[in-house]
Protein backbone atom coordinates (compact mmCIF):
# COMPACT_ATOMS: atom_id res chain seq x y z
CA UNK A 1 -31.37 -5.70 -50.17
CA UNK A 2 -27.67 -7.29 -50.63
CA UNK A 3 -26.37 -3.92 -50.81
CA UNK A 4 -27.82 -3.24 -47.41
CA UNK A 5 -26.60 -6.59 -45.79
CA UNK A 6 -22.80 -5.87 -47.03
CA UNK A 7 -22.49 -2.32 -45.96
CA UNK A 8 -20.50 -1.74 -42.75
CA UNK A 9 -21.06 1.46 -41.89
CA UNK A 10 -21.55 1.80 -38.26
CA UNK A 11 -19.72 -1.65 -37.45
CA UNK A 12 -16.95 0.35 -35.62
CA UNK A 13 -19.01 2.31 -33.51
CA UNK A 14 -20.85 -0.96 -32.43
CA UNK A 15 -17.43 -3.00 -31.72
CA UNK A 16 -16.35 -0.02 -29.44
CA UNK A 17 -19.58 -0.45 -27.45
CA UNK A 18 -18.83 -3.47 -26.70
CA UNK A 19 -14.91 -3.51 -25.89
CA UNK A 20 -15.22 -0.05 -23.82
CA UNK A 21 -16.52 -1.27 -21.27
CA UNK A 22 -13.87 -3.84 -21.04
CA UNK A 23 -11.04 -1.81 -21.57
CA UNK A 24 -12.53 0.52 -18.22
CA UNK A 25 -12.81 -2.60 -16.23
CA UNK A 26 -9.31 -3.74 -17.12
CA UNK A 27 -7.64 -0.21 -16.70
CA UNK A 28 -9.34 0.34 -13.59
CA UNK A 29 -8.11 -2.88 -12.30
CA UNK A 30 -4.42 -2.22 -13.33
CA UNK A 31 -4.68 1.24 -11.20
CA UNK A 32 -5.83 -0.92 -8.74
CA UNK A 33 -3.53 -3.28 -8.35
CA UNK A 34 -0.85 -0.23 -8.62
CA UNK A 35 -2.58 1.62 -5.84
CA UNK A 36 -2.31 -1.20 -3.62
CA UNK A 37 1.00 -2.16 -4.34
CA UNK A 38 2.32 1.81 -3.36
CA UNK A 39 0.22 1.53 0.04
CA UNK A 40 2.13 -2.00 0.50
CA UNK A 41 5.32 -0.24 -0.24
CA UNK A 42 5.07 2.92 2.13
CA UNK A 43 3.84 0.76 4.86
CA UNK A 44 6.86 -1.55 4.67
CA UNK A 45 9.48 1.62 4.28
CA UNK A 46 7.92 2.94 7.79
CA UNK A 47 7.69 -0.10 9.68
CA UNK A 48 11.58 -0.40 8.22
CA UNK A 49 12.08 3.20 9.29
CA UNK A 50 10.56 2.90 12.26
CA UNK A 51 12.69 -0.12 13.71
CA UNK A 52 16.02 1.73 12.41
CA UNK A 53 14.87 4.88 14.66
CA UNK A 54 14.05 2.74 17.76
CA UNK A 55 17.28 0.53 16.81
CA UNK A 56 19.76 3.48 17.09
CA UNK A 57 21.20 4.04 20.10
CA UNK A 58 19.95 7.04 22.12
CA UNK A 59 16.29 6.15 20.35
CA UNK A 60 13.37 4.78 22.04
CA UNK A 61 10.73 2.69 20.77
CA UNK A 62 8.31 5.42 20.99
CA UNK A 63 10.10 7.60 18.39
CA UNK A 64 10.54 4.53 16.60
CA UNK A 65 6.65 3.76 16.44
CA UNK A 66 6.04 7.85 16.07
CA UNK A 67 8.14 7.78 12.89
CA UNK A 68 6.50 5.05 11.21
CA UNK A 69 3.19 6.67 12.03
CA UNK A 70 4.62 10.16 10.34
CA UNK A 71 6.37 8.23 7.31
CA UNK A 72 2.52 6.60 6.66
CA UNK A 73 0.46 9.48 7.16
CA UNK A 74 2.98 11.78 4.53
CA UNK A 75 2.70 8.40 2.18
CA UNK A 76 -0.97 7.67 2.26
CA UNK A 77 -3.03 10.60 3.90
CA UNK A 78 -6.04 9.64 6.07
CA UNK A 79 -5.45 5.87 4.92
CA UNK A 80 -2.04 5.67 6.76
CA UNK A 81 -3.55 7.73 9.88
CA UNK A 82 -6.12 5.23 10.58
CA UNK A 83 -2.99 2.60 10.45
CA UNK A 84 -2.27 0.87 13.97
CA UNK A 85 1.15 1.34 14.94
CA UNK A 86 3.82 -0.56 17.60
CA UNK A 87 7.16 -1.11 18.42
CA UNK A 88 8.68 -3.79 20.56
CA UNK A 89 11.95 -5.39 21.79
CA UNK A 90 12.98 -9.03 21.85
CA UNK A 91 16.25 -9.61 22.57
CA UNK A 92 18.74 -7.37 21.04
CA UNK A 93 16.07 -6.90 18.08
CA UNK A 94 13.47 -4.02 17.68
CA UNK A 95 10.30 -4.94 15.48
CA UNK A 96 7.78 -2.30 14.13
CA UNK A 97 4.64 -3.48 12.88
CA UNK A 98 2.07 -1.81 10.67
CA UNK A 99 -1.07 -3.12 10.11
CA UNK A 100 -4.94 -1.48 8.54
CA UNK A 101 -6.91 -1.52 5.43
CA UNK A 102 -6.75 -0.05 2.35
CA UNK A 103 -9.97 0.84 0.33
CA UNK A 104 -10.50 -0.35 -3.21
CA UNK A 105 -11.38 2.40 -5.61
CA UNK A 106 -13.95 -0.06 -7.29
CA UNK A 107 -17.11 2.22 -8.82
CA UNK A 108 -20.14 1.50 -6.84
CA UNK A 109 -18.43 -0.77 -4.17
CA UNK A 110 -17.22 1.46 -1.87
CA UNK A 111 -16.57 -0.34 1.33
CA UNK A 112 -14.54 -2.84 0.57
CA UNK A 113 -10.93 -2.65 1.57
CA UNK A 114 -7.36 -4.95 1.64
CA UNK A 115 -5.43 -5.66 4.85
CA UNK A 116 -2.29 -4.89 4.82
CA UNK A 117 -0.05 -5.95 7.90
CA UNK A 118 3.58 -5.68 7.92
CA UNK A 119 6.83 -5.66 10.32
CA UNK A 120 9.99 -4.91 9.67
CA UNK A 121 13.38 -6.40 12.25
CA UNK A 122 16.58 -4.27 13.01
CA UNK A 123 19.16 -5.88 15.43
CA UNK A 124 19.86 -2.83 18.16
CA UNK A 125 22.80 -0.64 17.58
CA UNK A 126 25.35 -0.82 20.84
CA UNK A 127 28.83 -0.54 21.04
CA UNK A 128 30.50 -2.91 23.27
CA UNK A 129 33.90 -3.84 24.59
CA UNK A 130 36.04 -6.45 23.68
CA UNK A 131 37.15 -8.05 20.19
């Protein structure tokens, strides 16, 4: 009997049962994170983009807002398609904005999803006269 108690074959294969399915839940949450944090990105580079098109002179704020919609549809697919997209003037400054939802790749919760809203200012490119 106290040679059955002390042996210890098997105790690996019972300690990985029970970590695996913490070591998924952590490593899917990493990709997670990473995911969002690219979708975060690319919307901020277009809305960037974006302004700097509409900003230049000879531009107009609908090739401006057309860019940023092409820079997030080649960044995030159907995701960046679904993205609402505008371009304004105040003053001498243009601002693109960006806003939608990303969806979490969380197993069996498939309908939840982040917001993700950002804008991006460029002062309007002119040359004038004078010093």
């Amino acid at each position: 009997m106290r040679r059955l108690l002390s042996d210890e074959s098997g105790a690996s294969t019972a300690e990985l049962a029970l970590t695996l399915p913490l070591l998924l839940i952590v490593l899917i949450g990493a990709v997670q994170i990473a995911l969002v944090h690219h979708a975060r990105t690319v919307a901020e580079t277009a809305a960037v983009e974006g302004a700097r098109l509409a900003a230049a002179e000879g531009h107009t704020l609908t090739e401006g807002a057309a860019r940023t919609r092409e820079l997030l549809e080649a960044g995030l697919g159907p995701t960046g398609a679904a993205f609402a997209v505008s371009a304004e003037t105040q003053g001498d400054v243009v601002i693109a904005r960006a806003s939608g939802t990303y969806p979490l790749i969380i197993p069996w919760v498939t309908s939840l999803s982040l917001p993700i809203d950002v804008s991006a200012e460029v002062w309007r490119e002119a040359f004038r006269d004078g010093p």
